[in-house]
PDB file of N, CA and C in Angstrom:
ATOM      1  N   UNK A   1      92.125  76.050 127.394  1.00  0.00           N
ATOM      2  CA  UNK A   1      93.114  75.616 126.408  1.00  0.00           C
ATOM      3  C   UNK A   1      93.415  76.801 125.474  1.00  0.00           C
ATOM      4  N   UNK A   2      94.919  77.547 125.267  1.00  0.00           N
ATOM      5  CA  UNK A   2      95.331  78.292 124.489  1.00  0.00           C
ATOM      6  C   UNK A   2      94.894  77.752 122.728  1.00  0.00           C
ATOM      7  N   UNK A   3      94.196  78.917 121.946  1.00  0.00           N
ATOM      8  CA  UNK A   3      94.291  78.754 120.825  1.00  0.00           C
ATOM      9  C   UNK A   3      95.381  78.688 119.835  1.00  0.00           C
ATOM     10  N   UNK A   4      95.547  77.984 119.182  1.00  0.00           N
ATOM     11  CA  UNK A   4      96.934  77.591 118.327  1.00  0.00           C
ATOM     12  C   UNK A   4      97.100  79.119 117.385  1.00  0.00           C
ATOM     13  N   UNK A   5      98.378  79.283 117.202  1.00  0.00           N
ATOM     14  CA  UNK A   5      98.931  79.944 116.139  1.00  0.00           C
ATOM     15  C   UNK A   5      97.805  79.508 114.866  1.00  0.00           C
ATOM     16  N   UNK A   6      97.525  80.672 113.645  1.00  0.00           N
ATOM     17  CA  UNK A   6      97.293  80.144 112.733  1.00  0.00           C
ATOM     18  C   UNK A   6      97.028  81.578 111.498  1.00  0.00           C
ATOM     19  N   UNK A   7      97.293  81.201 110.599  1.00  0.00           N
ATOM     20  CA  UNK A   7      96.928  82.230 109.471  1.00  0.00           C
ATOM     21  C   UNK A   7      95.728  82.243 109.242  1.00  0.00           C
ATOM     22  N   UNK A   8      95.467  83.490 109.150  1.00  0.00           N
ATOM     23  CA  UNK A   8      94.215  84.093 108.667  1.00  0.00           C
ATOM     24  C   UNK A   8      93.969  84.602 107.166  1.00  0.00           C
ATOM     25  N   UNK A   9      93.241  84.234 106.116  1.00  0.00           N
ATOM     26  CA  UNK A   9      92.852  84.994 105.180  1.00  0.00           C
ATOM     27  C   UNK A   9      91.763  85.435 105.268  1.00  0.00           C
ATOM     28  N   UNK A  10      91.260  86.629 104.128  1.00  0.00           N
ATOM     29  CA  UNK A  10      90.404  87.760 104.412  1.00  0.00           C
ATOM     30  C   UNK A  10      90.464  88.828 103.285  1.00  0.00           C
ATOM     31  N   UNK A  11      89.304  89.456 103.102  1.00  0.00           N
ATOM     32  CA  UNK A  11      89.229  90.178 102.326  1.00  0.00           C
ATOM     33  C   UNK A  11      89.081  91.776 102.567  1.00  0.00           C
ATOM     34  N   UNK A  12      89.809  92.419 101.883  1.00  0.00           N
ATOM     35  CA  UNK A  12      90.447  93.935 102.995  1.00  0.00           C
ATOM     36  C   UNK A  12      89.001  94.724 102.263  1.00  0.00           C
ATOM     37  N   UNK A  13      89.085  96.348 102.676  1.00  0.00           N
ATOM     38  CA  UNK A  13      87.994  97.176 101.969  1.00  0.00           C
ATOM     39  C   UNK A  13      88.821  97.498 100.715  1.00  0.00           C
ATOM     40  N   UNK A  14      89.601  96.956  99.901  1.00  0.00           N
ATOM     41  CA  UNK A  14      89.691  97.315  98.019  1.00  0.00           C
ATOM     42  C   UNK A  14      89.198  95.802  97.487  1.00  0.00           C
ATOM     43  N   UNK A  15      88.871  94.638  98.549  1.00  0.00           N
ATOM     44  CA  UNK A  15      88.244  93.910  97.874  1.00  0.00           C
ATOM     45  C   UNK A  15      89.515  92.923  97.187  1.00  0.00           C
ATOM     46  N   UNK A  16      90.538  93.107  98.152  1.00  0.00           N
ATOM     47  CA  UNK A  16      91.822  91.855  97.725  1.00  0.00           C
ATOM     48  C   UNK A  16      91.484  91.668  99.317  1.00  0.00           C
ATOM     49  N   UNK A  17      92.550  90.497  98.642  1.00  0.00           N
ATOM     50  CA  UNK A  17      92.885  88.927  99.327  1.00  0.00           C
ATOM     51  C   UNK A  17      94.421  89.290 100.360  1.00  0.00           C
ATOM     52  N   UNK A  18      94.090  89.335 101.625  1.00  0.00           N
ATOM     53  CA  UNK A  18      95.498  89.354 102.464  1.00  0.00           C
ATOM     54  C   UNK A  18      95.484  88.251 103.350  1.00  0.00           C
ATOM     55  N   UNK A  19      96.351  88.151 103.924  1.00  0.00           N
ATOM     56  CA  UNK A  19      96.843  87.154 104.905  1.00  0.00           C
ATOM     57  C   UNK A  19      97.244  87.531 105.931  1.00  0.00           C
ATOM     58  N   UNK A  20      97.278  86.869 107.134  1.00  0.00           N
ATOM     59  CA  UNK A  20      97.969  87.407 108.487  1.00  0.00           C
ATOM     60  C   UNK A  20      98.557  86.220 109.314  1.00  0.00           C
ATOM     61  N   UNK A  21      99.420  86.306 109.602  1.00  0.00           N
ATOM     62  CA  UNK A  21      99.326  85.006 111.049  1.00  0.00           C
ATOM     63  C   UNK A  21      99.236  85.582 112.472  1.00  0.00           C
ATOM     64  N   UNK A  22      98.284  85.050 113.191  1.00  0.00           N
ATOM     65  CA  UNK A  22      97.738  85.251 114.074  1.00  0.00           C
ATOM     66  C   UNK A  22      98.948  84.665 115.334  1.00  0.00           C
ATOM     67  N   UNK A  23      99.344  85.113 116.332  1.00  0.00           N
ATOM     68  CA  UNK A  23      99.907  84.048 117.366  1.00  0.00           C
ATOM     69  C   UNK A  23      98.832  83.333 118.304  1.00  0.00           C
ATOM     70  N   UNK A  24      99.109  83.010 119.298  1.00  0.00           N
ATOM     71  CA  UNK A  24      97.968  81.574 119.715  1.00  0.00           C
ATOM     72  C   UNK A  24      97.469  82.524 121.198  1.00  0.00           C
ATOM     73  N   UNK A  25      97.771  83.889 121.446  1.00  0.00           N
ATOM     74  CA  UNK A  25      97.561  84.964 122.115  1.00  0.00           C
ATOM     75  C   UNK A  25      96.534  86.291 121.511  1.00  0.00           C
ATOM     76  N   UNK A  26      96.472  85.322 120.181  1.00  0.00           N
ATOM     77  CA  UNK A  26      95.053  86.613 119.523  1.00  0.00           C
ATOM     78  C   UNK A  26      95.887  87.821 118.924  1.00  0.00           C
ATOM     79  N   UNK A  27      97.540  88.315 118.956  1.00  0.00           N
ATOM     80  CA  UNK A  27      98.173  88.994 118.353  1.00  0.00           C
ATOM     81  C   UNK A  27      98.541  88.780 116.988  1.00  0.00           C
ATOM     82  N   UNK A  28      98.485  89.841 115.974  1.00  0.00           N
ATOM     83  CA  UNK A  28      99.008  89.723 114.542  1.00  0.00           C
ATOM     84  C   UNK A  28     100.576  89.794 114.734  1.00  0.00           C
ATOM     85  N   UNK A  29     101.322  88.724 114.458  1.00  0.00           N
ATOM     86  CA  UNK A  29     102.875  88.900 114.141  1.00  0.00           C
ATOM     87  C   UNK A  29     103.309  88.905 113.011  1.00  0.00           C
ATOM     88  N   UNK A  30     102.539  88.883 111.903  1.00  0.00           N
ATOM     89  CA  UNK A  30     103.134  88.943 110.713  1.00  0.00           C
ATOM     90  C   UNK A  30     101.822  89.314 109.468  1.00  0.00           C
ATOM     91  N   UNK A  31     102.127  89.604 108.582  1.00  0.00           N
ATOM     92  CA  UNK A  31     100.768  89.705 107.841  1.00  0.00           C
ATOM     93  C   UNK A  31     101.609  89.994 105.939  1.00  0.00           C
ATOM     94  N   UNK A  32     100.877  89.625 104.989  1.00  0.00           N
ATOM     95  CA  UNK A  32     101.141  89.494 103.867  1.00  0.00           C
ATOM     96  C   UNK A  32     101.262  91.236 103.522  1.00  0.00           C
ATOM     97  N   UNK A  33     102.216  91.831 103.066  1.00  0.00           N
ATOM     98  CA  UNK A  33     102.596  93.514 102.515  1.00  0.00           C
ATOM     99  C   UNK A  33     101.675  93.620 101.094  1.00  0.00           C
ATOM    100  N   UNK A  34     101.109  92.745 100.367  1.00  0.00           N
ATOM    101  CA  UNK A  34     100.340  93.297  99.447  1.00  0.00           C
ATOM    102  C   UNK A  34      99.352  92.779  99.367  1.00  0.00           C
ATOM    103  N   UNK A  35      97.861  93.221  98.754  1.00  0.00           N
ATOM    104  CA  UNK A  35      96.790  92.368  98.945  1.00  0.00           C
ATOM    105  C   UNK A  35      96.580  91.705  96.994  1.00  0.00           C
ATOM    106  N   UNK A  36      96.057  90.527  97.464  1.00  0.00           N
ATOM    107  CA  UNK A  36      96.319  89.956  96.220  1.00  0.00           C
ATOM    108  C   UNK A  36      94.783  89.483  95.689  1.00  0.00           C
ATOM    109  N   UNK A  37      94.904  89.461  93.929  1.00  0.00           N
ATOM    110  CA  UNK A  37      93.303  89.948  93.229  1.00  0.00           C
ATOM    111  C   UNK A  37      92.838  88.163  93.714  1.00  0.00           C
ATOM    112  N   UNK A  38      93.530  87.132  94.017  1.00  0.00           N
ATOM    113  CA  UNK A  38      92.795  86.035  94.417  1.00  0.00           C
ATOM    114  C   UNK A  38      92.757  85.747  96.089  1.00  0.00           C
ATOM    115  N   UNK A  39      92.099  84.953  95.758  1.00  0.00           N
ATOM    116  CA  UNK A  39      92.120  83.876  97.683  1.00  0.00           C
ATOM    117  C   UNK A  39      93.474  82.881  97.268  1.00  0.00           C
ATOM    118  N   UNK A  40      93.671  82.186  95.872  1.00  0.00           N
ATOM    119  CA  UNK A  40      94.690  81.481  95.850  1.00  0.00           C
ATOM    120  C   UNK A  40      96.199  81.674  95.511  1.00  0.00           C
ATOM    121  N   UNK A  41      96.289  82.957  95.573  1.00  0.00           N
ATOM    122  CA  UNK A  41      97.355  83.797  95.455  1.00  0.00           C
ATOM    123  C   UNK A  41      97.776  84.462  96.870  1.00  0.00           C
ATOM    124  N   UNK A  42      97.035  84.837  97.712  1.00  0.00           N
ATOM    125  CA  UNK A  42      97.049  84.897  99.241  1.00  0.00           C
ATOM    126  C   UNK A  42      97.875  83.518  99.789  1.00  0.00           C
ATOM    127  N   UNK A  43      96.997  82.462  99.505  1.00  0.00           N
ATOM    128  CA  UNK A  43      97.856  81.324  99.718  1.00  0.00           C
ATOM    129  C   UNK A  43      98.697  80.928  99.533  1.00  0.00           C
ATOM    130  N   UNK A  44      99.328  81.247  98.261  1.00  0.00           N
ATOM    131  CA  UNK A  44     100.606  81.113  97.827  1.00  0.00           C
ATOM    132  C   UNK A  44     101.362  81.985  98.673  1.00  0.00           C
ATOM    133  N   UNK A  45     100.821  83.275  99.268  1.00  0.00           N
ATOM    134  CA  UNK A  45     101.918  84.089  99.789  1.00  0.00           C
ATOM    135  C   UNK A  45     102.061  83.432 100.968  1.00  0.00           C
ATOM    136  N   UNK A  46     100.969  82.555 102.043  1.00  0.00           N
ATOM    137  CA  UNK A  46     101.199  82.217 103.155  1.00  0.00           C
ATOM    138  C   UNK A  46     102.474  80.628 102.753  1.00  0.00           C
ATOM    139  N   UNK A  47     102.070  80.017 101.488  1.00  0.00           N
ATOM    140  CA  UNK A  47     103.047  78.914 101.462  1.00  0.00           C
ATOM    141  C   UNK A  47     104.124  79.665 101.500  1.00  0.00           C
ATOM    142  N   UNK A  48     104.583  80.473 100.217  1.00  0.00           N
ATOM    143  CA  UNK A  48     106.105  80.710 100.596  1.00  0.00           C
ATOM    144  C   UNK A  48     106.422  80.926 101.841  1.00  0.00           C
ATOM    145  N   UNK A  49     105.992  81.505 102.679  1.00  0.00           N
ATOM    146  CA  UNK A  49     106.439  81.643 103.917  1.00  0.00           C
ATOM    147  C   UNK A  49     106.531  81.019 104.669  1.00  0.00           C
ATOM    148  N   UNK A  50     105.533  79.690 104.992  1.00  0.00           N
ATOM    149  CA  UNK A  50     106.121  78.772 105.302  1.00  0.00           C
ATOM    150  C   UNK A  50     107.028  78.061 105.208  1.00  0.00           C
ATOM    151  N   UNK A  51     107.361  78.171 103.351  1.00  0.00           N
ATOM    152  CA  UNK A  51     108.894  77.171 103.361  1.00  0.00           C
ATOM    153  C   UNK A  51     110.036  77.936 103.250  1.00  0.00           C
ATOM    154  N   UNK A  52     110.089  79.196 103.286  1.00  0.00           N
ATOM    155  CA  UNK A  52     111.487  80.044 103.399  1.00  0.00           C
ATOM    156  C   UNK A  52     111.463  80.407 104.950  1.00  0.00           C
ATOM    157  N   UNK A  53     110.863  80.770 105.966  1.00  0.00           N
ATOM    158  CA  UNK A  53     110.374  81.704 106.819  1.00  0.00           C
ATOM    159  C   UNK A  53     111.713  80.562 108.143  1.00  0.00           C
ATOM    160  N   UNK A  54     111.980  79.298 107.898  1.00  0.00           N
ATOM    161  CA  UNK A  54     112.097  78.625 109.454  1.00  0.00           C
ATOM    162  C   UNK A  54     113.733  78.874 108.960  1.00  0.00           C
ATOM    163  N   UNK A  55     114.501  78.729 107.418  1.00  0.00           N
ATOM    164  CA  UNK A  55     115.733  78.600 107.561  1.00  0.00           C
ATOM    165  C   UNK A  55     116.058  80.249 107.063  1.00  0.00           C
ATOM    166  N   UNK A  56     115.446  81.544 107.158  1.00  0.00           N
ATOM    167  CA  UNK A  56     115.840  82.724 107.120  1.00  0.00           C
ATOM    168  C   UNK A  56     116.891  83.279 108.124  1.00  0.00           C
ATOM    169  N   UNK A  57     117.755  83.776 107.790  1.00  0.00           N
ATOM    170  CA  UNK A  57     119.053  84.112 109.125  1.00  0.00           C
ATOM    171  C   UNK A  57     118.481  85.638 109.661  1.00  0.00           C
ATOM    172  N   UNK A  58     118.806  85.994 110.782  1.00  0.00           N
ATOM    173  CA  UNK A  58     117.954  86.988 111.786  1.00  0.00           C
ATOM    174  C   UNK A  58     119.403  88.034 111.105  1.00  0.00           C
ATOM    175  N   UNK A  59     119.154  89.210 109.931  1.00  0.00           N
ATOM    176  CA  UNK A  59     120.615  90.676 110.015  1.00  0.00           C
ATOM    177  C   UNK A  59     119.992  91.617 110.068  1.00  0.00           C
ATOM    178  N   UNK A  60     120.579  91.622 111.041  1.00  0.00           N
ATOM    179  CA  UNK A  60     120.934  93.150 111.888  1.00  0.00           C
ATOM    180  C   UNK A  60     121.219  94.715 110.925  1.00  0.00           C
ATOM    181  N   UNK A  61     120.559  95.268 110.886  1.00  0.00           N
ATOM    182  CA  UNK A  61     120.769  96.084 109.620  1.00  0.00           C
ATOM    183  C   UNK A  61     121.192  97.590 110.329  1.00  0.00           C
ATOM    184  N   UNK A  62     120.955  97.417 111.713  1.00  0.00           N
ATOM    185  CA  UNK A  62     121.113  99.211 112.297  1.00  0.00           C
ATOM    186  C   UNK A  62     122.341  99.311 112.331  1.00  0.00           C
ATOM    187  N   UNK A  63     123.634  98.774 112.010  1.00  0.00           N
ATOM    188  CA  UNK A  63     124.898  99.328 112.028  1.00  0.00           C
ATOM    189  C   UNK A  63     125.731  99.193 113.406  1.00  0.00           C
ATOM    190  N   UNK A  64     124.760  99.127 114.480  1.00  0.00           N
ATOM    191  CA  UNK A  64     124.829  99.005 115.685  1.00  0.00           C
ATOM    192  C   UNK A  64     125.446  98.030 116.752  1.00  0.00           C
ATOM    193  N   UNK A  65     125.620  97.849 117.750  1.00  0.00           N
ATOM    194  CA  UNK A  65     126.287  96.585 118.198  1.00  0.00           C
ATOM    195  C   UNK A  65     125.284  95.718 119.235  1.00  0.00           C
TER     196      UNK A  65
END
């Protein structure tokens, strides 16, 4: 049985709080850009992302076609 998608928190070597989401293949696809002085501030970064992350629109920024 494949392991589910799921976020990871964790504590880096400066001793903050990051986040990651894991895919259900053991790959990191996403991970929190700053590490934060709590565990419940990590969380907050994984909520927002949950509730902005599904209606975000995919732009194209290379100019390109």
């Amino acid at each position: 049985m494949p392991a589910e998608p799921r976020f990871e928190l964790f504590v880096d070597a400066a001793d903050e709080w990051r986040w990651r989401l894991v895919a259900a293949n053991g790959e990191i696809i996403a991970d929190g850009a700053e590490g934060y002085v709590s565990k419940q501030g990590a969380r907050r970064g994984i909520e927002s992302v949950k509730r902005v992350a599904g209606d975000a629109p995919v732009v194209d920024t290379s100019g390109g076609q």
